[in-house]
PDB file of N, CA and C in Angstrom:
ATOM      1  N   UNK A   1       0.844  -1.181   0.000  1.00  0.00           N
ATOM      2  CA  UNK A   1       0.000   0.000   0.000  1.00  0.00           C
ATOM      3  C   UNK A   1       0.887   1.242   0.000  1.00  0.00           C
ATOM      4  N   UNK A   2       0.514   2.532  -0.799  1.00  0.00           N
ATOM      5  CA  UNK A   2       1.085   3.573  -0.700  1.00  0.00           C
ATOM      6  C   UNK A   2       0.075   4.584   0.092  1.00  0.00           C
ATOM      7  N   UNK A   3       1.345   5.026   0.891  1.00  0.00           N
ATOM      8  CA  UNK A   3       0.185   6.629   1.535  1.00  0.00           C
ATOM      9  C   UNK A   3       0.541   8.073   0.780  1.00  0.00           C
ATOM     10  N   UNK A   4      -0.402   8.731   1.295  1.00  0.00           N
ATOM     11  CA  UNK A   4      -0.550  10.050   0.615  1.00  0.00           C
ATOM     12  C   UNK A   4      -1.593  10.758   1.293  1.00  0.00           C
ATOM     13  N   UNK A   5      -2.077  12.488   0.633  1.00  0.00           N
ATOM     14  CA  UNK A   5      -2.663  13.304   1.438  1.00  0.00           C
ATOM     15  C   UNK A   5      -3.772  13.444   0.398  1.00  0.00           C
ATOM     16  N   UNK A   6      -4.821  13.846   0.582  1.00  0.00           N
ATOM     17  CA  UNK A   6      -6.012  14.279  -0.496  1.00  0.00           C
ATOM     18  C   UNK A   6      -5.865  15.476  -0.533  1.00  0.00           C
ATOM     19  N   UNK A   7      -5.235  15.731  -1.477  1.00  0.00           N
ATOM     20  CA  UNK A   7      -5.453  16.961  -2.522  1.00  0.00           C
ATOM     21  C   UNK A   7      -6.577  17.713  -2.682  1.00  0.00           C
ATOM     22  N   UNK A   8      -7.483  17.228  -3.458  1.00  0.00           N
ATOM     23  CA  UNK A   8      -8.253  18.255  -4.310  1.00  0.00           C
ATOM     24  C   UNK A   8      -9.566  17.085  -3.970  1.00  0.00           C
ATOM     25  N   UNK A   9     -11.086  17.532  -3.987  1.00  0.00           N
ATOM     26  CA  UNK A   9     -11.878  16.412  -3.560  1.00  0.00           C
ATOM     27  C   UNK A   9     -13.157  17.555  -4.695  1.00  0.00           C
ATOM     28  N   UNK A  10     -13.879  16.560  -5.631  1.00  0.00           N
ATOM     29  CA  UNK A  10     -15.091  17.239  -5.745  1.00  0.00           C
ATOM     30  C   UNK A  10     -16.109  16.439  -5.874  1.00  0.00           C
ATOM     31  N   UNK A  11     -16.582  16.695  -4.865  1.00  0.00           N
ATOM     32  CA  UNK A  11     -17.322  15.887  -3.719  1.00  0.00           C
ATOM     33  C   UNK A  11     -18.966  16.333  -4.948  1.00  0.00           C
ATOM     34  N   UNK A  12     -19.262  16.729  -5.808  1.00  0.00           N
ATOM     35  CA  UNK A  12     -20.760  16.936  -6.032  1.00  0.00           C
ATOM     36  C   UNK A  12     -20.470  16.367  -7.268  1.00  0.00           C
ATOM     37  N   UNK A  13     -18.890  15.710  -8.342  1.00  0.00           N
ATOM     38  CA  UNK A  13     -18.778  15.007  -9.520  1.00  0.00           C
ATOM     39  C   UNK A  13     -18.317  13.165  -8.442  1.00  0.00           C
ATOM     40  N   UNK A  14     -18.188  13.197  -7.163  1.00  0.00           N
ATOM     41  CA  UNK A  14     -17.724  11.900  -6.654  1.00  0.00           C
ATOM     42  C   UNK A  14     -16.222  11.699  -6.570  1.00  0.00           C
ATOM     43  N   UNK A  15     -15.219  12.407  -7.038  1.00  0.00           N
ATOM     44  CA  UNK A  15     -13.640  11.892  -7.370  1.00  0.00           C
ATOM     45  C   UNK A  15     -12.874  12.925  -6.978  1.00  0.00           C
ATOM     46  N   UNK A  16     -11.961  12.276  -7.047  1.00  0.00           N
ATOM     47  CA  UNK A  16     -10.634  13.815  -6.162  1.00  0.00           C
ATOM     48  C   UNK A  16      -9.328  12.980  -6.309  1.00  0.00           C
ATOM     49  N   UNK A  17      -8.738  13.532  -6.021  1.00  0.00           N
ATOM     50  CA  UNK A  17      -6.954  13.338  -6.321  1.00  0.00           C
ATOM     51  C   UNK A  17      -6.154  13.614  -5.019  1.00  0.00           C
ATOM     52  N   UNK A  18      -5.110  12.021  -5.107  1.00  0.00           N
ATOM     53  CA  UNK A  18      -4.358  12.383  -3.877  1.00  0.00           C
ATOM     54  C   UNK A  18      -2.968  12.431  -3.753  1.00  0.00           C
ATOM     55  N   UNK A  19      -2.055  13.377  -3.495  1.00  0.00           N
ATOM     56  CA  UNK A  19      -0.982  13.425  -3.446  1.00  0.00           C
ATOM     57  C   UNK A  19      -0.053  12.089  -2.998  1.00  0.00           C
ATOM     58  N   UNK A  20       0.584  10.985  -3.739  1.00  0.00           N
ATOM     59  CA  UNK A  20       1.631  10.024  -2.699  1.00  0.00           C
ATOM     60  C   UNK A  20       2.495  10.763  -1.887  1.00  0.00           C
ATOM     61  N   UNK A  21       2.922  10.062  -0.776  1.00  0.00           N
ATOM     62  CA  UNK A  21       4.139  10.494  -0.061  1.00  0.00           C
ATOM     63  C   UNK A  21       5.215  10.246  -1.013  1.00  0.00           C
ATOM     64  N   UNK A  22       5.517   9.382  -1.627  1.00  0.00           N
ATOM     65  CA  UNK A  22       6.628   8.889  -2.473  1.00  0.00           C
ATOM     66  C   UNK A  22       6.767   9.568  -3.548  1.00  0.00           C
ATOM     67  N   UNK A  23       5.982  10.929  -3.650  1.00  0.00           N
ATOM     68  CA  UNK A  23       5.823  10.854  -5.317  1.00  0.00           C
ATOM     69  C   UNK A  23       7.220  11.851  -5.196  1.00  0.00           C
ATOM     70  N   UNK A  24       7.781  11.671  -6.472  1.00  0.00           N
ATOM     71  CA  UNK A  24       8.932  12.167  -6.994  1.00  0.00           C
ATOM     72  C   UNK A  24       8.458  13.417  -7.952  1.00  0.00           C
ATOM     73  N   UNK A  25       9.595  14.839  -8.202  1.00  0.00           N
ATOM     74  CA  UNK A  25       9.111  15.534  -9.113  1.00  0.00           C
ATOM     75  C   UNK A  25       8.440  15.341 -10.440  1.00  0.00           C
ATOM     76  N   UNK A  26       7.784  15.504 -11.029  1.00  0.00           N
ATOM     77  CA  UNK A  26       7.187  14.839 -12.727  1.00  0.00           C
ATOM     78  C   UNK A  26       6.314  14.003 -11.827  1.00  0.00           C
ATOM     79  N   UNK A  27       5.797  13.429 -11.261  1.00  0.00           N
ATOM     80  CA  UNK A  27       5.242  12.257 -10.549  1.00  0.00           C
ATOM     81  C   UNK A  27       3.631  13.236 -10.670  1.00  0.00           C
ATOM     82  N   UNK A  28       2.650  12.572 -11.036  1.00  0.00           N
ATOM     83  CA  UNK A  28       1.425  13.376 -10.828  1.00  0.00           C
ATOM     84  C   UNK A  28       0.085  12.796  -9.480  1.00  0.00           C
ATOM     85  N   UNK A  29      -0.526  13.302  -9.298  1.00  0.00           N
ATOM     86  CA  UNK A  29      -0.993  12.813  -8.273  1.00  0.00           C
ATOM     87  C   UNK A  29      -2.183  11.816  -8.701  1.00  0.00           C
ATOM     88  N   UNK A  30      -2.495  11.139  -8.009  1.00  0.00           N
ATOM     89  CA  UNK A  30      -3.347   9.749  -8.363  1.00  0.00           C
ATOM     90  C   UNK A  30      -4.799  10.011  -8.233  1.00  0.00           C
ATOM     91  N   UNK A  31      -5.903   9.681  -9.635  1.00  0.00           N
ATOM     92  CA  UNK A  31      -7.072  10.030  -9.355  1.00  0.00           C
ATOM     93  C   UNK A  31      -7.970   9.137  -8.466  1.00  0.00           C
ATOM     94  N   UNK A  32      -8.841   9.295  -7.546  1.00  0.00           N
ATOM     95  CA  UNK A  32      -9.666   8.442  -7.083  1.00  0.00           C
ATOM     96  C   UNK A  32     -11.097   8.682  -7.052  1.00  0.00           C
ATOM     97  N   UNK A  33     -11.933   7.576  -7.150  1.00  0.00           N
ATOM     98  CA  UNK A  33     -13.193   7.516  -6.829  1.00  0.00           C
ATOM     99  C   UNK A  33     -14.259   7.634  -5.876  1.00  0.00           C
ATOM    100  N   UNK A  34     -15.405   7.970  -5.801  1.00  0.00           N
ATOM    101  CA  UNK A  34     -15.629   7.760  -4.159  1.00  0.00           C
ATOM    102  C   UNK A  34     -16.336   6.604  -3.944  1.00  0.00           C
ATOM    103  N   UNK A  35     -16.242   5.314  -5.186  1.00  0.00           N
ATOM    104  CA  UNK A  35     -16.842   3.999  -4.756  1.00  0.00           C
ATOM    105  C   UNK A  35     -15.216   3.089  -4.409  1.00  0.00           C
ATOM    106  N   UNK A  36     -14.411   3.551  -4.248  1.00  0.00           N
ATOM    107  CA  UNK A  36     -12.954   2.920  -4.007  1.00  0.00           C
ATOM    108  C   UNK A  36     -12.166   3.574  -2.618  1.00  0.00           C
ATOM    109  N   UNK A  37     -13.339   4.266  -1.904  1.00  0.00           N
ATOM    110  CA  UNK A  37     -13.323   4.197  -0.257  1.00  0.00           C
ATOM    111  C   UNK A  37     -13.509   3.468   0.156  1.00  0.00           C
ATOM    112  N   UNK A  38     -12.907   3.041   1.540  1.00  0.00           N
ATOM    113  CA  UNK A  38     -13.342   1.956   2.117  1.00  0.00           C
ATOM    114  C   UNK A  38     -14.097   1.994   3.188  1.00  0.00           C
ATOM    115  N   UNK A  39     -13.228   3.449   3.532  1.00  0.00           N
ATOM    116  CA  UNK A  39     -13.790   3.364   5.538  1.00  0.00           C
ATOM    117  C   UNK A  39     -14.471   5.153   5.209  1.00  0.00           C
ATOM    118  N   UNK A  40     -15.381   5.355   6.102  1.00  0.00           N
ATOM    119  CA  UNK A  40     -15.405   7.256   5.964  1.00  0.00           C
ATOM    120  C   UNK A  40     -16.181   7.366   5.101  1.00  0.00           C
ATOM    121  N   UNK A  41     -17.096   8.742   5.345  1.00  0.00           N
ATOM    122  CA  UNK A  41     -17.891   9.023   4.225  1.00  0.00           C
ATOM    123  C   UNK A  41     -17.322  10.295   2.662  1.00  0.00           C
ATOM    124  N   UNK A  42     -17.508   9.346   1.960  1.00  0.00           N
ATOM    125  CA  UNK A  42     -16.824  10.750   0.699  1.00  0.00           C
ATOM    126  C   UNK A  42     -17.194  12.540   0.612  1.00  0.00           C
ATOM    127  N   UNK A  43     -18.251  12.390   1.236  1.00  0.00           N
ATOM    128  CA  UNK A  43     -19.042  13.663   1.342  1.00  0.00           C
ATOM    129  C   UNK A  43     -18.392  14.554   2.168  1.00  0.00           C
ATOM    130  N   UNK A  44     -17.710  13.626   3.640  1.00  0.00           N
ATOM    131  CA  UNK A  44     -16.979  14.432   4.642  1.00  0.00           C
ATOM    132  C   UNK A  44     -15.361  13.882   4.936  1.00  0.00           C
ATOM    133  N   UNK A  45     -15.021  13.931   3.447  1.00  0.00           N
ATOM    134  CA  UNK A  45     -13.713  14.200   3.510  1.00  0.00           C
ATOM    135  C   UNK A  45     -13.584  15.763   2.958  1.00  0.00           C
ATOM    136  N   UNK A  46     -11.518  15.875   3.370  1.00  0.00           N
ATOM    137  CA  UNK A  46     -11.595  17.382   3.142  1.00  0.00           C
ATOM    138  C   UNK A  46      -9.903  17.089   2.849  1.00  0.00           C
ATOM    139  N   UNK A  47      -9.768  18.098   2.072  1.00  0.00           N
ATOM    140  CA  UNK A  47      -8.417  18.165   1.999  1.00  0.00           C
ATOM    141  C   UNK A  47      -7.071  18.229   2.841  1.00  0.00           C
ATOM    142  N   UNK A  48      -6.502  17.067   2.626  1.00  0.00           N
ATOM    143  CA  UNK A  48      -5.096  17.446   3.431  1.00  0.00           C
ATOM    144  C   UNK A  48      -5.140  16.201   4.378  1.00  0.00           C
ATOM    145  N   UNK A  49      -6.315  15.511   4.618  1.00  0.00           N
ATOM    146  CA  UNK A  49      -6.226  14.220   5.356  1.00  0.00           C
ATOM    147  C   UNK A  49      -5.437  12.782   4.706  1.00  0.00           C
ATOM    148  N   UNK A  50      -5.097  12.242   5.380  1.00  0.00           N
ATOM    149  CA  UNK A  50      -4.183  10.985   5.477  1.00  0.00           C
ATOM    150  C   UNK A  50      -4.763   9.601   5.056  1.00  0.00           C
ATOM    151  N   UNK A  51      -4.328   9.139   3.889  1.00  0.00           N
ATOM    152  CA  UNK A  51      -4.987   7.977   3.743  1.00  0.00           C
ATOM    153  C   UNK A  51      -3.910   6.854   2.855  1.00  0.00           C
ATOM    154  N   UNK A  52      -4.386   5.700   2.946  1.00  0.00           N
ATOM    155  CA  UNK A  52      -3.303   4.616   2.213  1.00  0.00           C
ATOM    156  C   UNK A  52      -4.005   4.214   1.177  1.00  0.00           C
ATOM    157  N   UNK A  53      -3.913   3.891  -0.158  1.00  0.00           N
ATOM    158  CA  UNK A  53      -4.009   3.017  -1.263  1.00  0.00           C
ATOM    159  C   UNK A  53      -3.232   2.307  -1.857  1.00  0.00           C
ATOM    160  N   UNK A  54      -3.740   1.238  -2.794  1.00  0.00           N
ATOM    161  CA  UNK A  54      -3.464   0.478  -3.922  1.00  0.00           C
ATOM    162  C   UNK A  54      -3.372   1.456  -5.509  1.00  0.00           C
ATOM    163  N   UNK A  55      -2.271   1.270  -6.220  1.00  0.00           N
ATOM    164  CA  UNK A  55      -2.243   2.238  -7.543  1.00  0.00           C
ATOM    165  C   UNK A  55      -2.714   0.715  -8.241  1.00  0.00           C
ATOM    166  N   UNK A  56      -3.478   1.406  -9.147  1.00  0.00           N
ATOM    167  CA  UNK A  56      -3.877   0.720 -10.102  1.00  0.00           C
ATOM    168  C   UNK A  56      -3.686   1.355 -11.594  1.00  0.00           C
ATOM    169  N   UNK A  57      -3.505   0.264 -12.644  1.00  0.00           N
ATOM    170  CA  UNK A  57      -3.054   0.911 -14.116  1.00  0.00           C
ATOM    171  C   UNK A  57      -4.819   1.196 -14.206  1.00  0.00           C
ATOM    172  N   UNK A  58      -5.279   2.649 -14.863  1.00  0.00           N
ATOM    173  CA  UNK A  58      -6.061   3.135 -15.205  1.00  0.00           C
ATOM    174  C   UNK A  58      -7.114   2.305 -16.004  1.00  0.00           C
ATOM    175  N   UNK A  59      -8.097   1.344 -15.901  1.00  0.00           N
ATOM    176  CA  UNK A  59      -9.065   0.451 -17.527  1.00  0.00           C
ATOM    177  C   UNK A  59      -9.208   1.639 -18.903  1.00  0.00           C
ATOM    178  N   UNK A  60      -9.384   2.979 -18.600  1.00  0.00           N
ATOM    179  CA  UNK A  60      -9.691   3.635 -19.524  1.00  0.00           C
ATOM    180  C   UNK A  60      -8.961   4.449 -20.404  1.00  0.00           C
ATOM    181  N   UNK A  61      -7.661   4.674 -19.441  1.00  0.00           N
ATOM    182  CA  UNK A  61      -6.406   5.107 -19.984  1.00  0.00           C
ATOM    183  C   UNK A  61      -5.402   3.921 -19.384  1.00  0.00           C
ATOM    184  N   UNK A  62      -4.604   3.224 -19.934  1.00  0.00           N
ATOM    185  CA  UNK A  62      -3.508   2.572 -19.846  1.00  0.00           C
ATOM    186  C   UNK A  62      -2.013   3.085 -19.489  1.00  0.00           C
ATOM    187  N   UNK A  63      -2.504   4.496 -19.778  1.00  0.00           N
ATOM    188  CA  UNK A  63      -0.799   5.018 -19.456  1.00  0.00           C
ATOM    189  C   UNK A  63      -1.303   6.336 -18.040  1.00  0.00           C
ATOM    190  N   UNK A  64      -2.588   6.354 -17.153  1.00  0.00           N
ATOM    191  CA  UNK A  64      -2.672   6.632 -16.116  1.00  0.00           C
ATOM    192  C   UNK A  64      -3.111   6.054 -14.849  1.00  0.00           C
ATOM    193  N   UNK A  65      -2.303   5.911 -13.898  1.00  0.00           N
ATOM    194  CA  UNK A  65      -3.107   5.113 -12.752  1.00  0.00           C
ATOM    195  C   UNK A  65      -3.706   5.964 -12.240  1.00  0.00           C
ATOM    196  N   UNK A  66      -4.329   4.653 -11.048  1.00  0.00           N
ATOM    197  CA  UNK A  66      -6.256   5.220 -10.049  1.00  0.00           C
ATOM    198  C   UNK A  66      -5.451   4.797  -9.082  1.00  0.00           C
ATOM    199  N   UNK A  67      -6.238   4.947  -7.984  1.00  0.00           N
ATOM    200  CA  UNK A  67      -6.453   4.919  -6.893  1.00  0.00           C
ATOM    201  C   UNK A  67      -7.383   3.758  -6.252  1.00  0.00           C
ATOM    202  N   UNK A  68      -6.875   2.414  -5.889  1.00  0.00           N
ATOM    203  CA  UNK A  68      -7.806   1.536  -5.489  1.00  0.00           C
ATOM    204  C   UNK A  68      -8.022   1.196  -3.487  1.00  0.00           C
ATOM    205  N   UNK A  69      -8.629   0.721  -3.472  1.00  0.00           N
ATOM    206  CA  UNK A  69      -8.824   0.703  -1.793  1.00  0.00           C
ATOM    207  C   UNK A  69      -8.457   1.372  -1.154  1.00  0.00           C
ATOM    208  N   UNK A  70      -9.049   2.431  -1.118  1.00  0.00           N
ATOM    209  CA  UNK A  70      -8.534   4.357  -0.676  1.00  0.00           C
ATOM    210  C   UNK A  70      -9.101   3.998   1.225  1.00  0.00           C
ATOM    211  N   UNK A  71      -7.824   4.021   2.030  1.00  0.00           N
ATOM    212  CA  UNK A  71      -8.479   3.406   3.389  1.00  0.00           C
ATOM    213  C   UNK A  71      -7.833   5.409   4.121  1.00  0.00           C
ATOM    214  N   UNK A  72      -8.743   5.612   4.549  1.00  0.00           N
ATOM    215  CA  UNK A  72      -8.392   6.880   5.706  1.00  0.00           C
ATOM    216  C   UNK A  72      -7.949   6.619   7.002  1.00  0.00           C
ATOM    217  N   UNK A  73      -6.747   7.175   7.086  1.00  0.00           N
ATOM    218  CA  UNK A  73      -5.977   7.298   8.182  1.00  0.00           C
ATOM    219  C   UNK A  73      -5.936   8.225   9.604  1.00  0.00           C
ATOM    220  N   UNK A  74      -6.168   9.393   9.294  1.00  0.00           N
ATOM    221  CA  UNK A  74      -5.996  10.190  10.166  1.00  0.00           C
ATOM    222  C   UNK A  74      -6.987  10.270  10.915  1.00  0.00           C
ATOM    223  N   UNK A  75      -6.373  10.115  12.073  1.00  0.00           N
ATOM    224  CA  UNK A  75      -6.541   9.215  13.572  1.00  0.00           C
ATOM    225  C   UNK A  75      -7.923  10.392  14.259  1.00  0.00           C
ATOM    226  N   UNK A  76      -8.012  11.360  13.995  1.00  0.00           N
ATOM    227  CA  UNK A  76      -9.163  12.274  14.137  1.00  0.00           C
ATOM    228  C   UNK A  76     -10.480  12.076  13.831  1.00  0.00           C
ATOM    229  N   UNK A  77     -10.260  12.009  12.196  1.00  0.00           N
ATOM    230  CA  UNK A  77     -11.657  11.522  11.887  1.00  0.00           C
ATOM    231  C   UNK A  77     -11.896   9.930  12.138  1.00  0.00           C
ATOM    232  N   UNK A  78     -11.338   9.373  12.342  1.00  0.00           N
ATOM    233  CA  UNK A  78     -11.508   7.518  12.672  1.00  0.00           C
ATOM    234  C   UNK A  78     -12.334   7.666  14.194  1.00  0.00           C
ATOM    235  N   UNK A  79     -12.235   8.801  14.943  1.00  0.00           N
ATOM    236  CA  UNK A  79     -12.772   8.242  16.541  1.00  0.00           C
ATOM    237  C   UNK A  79     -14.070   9.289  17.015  1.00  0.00           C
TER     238      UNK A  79
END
């Protein structure tokens, strides 16, 4: 699993983008879904929170990955 921060969220199209920790310069940030949450509601996420995924090669583009089993981390919103 890779972690990373949520970026950008638009929560009224369902999808948002999350920064990896690993990502290197040129490296772009990974799109995700809000049916590829696991834990948490998509509606009340917000930018800048902590979460781990699976990269997946893109079905619709082949030369971009997704974001699969998007699990939220930060220990705030979990309690």
């Amino acid at each position: 699993m890779t972690s990373g921060t949520i970026k950008t969220l638009r929560t009224d199209k369902g999808f948002g983008f999350i920064t990896p920790d690993n990502a290197s310069a040129g490296d772009g940030d990974v799109f995700f879904h809000m049916s590829s949450l696991k834990n948490g509601v998509f509606d009340d996420l917000i930018g800048g929170e902590l979460v781990t995924f699976d990269q997946e090669t893109d079905p619709r583009d082949p030369r971009r990955s997704r974001a699969a089993n998007v699990q939220l981390v930060t220990a705030s919103r979990l309690s």
